[in-house]
Protein backbone atom coordinates (compact mmCIF):
# COMPACT_ATOMS: atom_id res chain seq x y z
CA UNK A 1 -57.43 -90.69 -109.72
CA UNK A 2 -56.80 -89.22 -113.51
CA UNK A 3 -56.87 -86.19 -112.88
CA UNK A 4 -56.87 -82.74 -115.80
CA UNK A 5 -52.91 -83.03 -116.45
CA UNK A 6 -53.67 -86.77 -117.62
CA UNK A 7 -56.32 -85.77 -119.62
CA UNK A 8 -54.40 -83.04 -121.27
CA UNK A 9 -51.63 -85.51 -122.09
CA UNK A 10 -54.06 -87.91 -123.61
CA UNK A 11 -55.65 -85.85 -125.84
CA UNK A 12 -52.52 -83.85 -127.38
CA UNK A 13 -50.31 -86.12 -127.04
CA UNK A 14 -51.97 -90.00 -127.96
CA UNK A 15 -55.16 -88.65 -129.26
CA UNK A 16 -54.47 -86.11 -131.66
CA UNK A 17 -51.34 -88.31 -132.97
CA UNK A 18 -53.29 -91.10 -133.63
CA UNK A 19 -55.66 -88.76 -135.56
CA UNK A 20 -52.78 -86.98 -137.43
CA UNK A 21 -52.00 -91.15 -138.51
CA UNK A 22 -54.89 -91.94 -139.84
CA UNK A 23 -53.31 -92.92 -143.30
CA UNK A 24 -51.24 -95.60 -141.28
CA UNK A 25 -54.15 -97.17 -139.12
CA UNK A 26 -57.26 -99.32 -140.31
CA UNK A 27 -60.15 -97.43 -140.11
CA UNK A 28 -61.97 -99.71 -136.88
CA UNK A 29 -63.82 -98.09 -133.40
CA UNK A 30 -61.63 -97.04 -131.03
CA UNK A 31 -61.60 -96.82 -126.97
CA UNK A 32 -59.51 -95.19 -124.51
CA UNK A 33 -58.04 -95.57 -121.04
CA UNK A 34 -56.73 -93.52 -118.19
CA UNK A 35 -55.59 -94.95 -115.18
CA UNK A 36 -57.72 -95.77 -112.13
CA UNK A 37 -57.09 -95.60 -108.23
CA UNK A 38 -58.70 -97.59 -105.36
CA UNK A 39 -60.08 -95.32 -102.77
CA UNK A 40 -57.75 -97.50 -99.91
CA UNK A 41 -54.74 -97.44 -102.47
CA UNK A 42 -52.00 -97.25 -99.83
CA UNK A 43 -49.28 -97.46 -102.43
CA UNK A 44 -48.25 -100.72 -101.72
CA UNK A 45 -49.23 -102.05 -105.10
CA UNK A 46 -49.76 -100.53 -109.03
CA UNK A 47 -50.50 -103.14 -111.77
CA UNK A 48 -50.02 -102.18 -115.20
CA UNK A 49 -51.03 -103.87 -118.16
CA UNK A 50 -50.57 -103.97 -121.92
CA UNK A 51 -53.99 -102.55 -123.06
CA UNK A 52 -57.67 -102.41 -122.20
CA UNK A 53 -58.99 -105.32 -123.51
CA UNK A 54 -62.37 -102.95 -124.40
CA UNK A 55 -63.46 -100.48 -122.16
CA UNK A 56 -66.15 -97.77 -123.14
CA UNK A 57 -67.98 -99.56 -125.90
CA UNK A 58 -70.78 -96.88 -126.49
CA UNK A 59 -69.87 -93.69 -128.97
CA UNK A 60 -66.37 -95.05 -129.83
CA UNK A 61 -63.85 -92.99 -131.62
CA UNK A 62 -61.35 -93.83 -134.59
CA UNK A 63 -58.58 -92.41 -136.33
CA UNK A 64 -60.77 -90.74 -138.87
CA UNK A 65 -62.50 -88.82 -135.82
CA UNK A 66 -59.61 -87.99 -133.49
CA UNK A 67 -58.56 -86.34 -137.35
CA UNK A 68 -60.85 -83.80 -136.91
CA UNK A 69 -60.19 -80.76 -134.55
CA UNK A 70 -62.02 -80.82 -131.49
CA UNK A 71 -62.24 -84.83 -131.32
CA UNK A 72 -58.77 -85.30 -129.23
CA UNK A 73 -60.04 -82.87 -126.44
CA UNK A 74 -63.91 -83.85 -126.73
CA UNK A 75 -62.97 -87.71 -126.39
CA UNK A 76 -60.34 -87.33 -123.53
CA UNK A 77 -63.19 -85.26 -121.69
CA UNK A 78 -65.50 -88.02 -121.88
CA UNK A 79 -62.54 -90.96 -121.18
CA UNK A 80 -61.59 -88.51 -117.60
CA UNK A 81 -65.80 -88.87 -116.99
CA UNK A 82 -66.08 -92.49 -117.57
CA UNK A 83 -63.16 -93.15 -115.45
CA UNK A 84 -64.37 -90.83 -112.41
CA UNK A 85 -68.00 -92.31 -112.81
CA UNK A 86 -67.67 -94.45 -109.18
CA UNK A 87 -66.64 -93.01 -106.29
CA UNK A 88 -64.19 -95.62 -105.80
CA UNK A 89 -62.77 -96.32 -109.44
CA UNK A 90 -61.42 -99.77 -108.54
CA UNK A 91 -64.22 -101.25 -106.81
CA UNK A 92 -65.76 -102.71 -110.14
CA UNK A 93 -63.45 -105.38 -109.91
CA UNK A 94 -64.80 -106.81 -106.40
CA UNK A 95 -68.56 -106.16 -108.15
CA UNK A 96 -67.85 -108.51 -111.18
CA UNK A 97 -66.19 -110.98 -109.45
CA UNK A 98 -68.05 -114.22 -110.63
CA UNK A 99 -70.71 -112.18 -111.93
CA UNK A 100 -72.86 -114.27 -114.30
CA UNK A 101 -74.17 -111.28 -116.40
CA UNK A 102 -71.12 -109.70 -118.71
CA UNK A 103 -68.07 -109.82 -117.19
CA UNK A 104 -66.60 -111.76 -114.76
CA UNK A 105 -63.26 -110.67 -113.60
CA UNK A 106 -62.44 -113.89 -111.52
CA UNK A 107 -62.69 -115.32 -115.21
CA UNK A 108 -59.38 -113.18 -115.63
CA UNK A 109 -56.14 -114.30 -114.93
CA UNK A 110 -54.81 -110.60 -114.90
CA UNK A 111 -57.18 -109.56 -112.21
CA UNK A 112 -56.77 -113.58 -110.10
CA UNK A 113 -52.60 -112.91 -110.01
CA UNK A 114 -53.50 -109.04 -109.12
CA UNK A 115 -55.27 -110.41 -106.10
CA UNK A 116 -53.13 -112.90 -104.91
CA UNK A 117 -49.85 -110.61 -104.62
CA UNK A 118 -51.68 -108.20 -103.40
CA UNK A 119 -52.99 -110.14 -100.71
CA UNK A 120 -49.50 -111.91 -99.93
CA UNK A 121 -48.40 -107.97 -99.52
CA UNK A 122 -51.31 -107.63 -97.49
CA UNK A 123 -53.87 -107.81 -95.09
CA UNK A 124 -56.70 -110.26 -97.13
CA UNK A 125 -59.54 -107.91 -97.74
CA UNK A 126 -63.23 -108.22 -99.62
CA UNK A 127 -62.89 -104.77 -101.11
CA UNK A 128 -58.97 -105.68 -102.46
CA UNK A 129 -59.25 -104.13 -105.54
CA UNK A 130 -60.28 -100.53 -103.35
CA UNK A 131 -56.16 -100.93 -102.30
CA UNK A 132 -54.95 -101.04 -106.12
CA UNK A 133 -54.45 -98.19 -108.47
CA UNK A 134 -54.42 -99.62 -111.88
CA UNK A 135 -53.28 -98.55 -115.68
CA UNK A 136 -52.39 -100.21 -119.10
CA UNK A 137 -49.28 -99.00 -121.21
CA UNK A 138 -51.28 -98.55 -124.87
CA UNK A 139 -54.41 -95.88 -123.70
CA UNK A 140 -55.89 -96.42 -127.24
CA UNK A 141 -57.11 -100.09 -128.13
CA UNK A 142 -59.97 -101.55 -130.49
CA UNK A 143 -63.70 -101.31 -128.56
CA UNK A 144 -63.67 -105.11 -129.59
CA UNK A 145 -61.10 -106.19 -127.72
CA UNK A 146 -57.66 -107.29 -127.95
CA UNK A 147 -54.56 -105.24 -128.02
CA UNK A 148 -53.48 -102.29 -130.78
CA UNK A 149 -51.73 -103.54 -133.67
CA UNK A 150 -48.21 -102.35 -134.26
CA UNK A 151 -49.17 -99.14 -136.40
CA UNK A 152 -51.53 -97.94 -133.12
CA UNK A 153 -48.75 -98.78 -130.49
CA UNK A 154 -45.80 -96.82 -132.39
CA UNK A 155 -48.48 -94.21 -133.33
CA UNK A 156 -49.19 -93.34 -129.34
CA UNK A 157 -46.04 -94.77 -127.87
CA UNK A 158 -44.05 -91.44 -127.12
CA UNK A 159 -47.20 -89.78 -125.57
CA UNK A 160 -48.21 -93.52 -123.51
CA UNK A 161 -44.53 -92.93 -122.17
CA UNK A 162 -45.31 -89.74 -121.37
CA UNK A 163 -48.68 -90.68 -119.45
CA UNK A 164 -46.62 -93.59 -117.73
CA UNK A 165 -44.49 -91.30 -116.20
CA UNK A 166 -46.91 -88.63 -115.29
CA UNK A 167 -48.80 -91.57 -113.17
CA UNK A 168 -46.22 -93.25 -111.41
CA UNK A 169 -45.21 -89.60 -110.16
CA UNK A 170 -48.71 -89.25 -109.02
CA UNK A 171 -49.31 -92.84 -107.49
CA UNK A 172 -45.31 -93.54 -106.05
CA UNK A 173 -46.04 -96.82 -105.53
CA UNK A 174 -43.57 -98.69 -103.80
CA UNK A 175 -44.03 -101.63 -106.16
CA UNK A 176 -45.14 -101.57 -109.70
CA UNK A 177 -45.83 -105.04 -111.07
CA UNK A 178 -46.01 -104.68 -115.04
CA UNK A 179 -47.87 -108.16 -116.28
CA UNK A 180 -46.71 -107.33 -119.90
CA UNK A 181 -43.61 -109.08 -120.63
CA UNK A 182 -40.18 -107.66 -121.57
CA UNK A 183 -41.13 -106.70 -125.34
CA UNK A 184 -44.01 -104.80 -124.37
CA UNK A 185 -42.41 -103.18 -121.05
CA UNK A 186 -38.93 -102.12 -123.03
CA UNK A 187 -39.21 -97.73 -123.76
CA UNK A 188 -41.52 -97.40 -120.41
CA UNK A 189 -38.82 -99.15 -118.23
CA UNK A 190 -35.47 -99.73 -119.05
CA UNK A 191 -35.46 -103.57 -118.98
CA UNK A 192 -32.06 -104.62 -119.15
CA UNK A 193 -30.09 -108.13 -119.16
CA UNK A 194 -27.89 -107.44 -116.22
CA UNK A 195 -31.08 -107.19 -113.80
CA UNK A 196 -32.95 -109.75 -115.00
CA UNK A 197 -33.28 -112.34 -112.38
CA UNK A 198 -33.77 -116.49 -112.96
CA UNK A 199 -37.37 -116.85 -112.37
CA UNK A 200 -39.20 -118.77 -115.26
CA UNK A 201 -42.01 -116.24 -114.75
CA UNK A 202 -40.34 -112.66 -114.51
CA UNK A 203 -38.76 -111.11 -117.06
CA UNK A 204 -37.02 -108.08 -115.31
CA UNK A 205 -36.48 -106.68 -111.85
CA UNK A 206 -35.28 -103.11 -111.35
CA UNK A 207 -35.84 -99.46 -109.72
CA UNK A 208 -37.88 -96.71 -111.29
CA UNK A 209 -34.91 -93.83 -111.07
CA UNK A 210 -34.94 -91.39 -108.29
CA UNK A 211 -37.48 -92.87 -106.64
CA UNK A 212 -38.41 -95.96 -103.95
CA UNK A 213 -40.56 -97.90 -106.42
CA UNK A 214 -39.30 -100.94 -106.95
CA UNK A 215 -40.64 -102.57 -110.51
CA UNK A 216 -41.17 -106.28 -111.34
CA UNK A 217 -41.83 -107.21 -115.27
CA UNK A 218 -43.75 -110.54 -115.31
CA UNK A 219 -44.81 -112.61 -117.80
CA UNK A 220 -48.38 -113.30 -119.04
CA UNK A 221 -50.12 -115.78 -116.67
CA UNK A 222 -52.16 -117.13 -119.56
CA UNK A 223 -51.33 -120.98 -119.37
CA UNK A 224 -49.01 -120.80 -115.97
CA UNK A 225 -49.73 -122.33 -113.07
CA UNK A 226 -50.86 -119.16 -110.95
CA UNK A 227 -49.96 -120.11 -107.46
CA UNK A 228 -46.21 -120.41 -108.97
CA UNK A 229 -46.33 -117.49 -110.95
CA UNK A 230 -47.06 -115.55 -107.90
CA UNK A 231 -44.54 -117.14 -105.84
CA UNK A 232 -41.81 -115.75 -108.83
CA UNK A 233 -43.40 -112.45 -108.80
CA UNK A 234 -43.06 -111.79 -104.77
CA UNK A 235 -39.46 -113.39 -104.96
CA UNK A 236 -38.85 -110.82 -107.58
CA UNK A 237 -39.69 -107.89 -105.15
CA UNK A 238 -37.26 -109.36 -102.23
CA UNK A 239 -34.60 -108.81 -104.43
């Protein structure tokens, strides 16, 4: 569901700083991310990541591009393309689920937590990922994977804040669940001490301001046991 508005935010404001960096940042392939939106997203549930651990490997970009004038615009353009390609953006996940060619998103403990609040919020459904809208905090990341270093993450930061915003006032879901950890969360939320709550797998529990969404910040389920993890994340949302 990016829409023109998210577009225009990505290139002026992420793209076009990243370009104006390029003394700061190693010279590698870029990629970048906009948000995507389930055709059934009901606005139960938004999960938000760090970064795109690669996403749309062919004709990267890279700071030394996005330098040059018309590259911010011209890339954005083809990021809002690739992430309208399917009529239902989300449905990709369902697709590669234990697909044996490329990716495999049940190989993904992002995408296997995703599921399993969702469906504990939920009805159980084969097309689940059709009910999610999805997004990443960092919309610029290497094409090789991984997340940006700390020179691309303070490069885009103030205009990924600005894109975070701009998407939670156009999904208003009524529960955000950030899987990024506190030190990665902290500027887009305001992760505090005081509303932190004692589960070993959340880091903070709070509202979005003026508005109904109510935001869990989880820990990485790299290495947890899931089934508890997700048990700690639900809790969180009671409270």
């Amino acid at each position: 569901m990016a829409d023109g508005k998210e577009r225009d935010i990505l290139a002026a404001d992420v793209l076009k700083v990243i370009g104006e960096s390029v003394v700061r940042l190693k010279n590698e392939p870029l990629t970048a991310f906009l948000s995507l939106c389930g055709n059934k997203y009901n606005r139960e549930l938004m999960v938000v990541g760090r970064a795109a651990n690669g996403w749309m490997d062919e004709n990267p970009t890279s700071a030394q591009k996005l330098s040059k004038l018309s590259e911010p615009a011209s890339y954005a353009n083809r990021v809002l393309d690739y992430s309208k390609e399917d009529s239902d953006e989300m449905a990709w996940v369902v697709n590669r689920w234990g697909n044996s060619d490329g990716y495999n998103t049940n190989r993904s403990p992002f995408w296997r937590v995703s599921k399993s609040v969702l469906e504990s919020l939920t009805e159980p459904n084969e097309d689940w990922s059709s009910y999610l809208a999805w997004s990443n905090l960092y919309k610029v990341s290497p094409v090789s994977g991984g997340n940006p270093s700390n020179r691309l993450c303070d490069a885009q930061l103030a205009g990924c804040i600005k894109l975070f915003n701009h998407e939670l006032d156009a999904y208003k879901p009524k529960r955000l669940l950030m899987i990024t950890g506190n030190n990665w969360a902290t500027g887009f939320v305001g992760c505090g001490k005081a509303s932190t709550p004692k589960l070993e797998a959340v880091d903070w529990v709070g509202m979005i301001p003026n508005s109904d969404t109510k935001v869990v910040v989880a820990k990485r389920p790299e290495g947890r046991k899931e089934a508890a993890w997700c048990d700690q994340v639900l809790e969180g949302f009671i409270r």
